[in-house]
N, C-alpha and C. Protein backbone atom coordinates (compact mmCIF):
# COMPACT_ATOMS: atom_id res chain seq x y z
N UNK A 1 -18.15 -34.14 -22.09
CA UNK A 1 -18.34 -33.01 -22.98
C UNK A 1 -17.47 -31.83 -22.55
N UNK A 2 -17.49 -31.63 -20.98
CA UNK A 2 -16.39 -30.18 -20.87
C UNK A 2 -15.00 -30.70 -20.83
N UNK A 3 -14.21 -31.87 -20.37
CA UNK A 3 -12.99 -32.30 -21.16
C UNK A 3 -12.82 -31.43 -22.68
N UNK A 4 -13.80 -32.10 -23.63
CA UNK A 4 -13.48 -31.82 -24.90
C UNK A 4 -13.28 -30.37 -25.39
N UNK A 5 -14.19 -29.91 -24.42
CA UNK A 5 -14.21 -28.18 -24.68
C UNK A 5 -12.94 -27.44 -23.88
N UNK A 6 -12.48 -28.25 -23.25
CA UNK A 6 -11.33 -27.79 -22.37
C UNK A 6 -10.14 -27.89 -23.54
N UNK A 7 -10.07 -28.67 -23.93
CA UNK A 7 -8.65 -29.17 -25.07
C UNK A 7 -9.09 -28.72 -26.01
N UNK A 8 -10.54 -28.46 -26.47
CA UNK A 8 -10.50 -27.37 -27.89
C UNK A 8 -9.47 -26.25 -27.16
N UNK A 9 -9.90 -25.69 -26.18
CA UNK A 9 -9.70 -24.42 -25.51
C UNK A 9 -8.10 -24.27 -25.80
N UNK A 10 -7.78 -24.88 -24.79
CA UNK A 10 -6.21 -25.18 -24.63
C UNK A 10 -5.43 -25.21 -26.39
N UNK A 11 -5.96 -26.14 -27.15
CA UNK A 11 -5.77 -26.52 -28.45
C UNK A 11 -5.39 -24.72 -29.00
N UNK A 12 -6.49 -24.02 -29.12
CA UNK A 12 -6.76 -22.79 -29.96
C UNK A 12 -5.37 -21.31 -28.92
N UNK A 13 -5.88 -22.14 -27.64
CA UNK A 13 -4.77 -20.91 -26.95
C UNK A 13 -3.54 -20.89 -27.23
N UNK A 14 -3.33 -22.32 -27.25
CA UNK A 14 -1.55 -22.45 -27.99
C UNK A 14 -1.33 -21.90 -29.10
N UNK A 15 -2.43 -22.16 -29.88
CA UNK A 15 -2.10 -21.86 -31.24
C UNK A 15 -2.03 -20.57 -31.96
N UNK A 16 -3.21 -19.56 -30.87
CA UNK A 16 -2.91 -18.80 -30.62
C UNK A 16 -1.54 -17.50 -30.25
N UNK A 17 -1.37 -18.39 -29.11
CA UNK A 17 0.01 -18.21 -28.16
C UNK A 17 1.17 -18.31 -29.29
N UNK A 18 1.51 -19.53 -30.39
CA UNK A 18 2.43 -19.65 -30.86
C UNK A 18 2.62 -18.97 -32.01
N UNK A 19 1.20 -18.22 -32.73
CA UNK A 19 1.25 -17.37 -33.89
C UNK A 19 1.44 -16.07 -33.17
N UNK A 20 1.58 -15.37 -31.77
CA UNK A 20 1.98 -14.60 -31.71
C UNK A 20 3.26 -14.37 -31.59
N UNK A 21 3.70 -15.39 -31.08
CA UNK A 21 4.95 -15.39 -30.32
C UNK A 21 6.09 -15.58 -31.66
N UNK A 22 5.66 -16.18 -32.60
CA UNK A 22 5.99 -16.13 -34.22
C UNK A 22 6.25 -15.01 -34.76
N UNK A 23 5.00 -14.15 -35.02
CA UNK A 23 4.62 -12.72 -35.44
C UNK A 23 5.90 -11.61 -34.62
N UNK A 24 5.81 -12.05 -33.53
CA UNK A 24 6.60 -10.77 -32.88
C UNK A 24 8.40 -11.20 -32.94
N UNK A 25 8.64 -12.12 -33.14
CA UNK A 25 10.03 -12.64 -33.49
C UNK A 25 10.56 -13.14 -34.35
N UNK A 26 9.85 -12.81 -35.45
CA UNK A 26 10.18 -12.80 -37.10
C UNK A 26 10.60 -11.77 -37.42
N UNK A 27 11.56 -11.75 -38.52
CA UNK A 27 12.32 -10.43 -39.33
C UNK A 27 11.07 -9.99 -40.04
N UNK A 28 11.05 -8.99 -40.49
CA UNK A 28 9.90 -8.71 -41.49
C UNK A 28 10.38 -9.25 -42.80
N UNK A 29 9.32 -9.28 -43.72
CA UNK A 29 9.38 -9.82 -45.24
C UNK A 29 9.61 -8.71 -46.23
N UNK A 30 10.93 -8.91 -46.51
CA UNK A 30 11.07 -7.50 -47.78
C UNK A 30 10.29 -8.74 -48.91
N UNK A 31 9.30 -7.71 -49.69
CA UNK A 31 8.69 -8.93 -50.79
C UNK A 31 9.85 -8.13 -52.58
N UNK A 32 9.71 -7.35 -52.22
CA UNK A 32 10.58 -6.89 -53.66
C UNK A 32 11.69 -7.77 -53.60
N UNK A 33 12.63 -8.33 -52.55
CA UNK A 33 13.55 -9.30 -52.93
C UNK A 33 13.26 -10.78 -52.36
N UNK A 34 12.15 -11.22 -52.49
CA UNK A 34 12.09 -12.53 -52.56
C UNK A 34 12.19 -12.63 -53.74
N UNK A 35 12.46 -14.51 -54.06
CA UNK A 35 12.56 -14.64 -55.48
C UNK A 35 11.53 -15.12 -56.27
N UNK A 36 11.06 -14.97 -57.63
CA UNK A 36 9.35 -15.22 -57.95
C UNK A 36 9.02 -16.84 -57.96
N UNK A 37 8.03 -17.02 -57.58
CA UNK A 37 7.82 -18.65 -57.72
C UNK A 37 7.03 -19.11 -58.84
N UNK A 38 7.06 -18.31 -59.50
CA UNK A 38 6.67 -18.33 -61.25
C UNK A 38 7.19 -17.64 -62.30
N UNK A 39 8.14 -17.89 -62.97
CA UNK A 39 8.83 -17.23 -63.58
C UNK A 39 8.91 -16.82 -64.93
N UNK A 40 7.62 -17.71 -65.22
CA UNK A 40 6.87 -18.04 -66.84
C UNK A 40 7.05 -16.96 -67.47
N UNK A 41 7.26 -16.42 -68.55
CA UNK A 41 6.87 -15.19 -69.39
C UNK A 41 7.87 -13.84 -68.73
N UNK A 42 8.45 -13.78 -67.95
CA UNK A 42 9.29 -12.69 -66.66
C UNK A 42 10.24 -12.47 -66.92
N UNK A 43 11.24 -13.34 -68.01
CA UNK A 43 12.76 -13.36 -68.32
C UNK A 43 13.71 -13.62 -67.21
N UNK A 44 12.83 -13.76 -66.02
CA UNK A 44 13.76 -14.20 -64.69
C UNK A 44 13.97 -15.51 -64.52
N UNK A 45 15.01 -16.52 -64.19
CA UNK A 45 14.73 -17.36 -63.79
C UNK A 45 14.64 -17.49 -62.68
N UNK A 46 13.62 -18.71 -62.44
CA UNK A 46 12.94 -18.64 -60.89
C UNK A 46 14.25 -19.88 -60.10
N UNK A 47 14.40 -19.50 -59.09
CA UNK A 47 15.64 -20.01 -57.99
C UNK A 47 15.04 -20.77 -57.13
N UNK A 48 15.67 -21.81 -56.35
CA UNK A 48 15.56 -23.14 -55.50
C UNK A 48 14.46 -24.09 -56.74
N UNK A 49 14.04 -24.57 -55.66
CA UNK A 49 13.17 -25.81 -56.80
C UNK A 49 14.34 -27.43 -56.51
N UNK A 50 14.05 -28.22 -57.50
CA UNK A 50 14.70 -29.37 -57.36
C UNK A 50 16.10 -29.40 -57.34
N UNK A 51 16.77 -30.32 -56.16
CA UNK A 51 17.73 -30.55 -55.94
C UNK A 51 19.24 -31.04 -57.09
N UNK A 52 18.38 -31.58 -57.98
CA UNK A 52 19.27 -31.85 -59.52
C UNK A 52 19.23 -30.40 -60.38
N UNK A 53 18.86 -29.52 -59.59
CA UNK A 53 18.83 -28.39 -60.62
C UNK A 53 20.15 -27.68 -61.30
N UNK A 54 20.13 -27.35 -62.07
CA UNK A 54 21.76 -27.02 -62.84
C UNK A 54 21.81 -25.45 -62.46
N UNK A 55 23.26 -25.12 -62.22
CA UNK A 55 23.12 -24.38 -61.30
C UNK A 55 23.60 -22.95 -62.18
């Protein structure tokens, strides 16, 4: 039983550990120029998507 609670432990610290270490060495997110991922009704067309896409 404390094995298992040991590797939850370990499990959550990494994961921990690696969403910080993420957070602090990421660019920030400008959201006004991402591109929309719904473009329905917007007059924009929405960008990436399938690889056969016409360009």
């Amino acid at each position: 039983m404390t094995t298992t609670r040991q590797l939850q432990a370990v499990f959550w610290l990494a994961l921990l550990g690696f969403l910080a270490w993420d957070w602090s060495s990421s660019a920030a997110i400008d959201l006004r120029q991402e591109p929309p991922l719904i473009a329905a009704g917007s007059g924009q067309a929405s960008s990436g998507g399938h690889c056969s896409m016409a360009k």
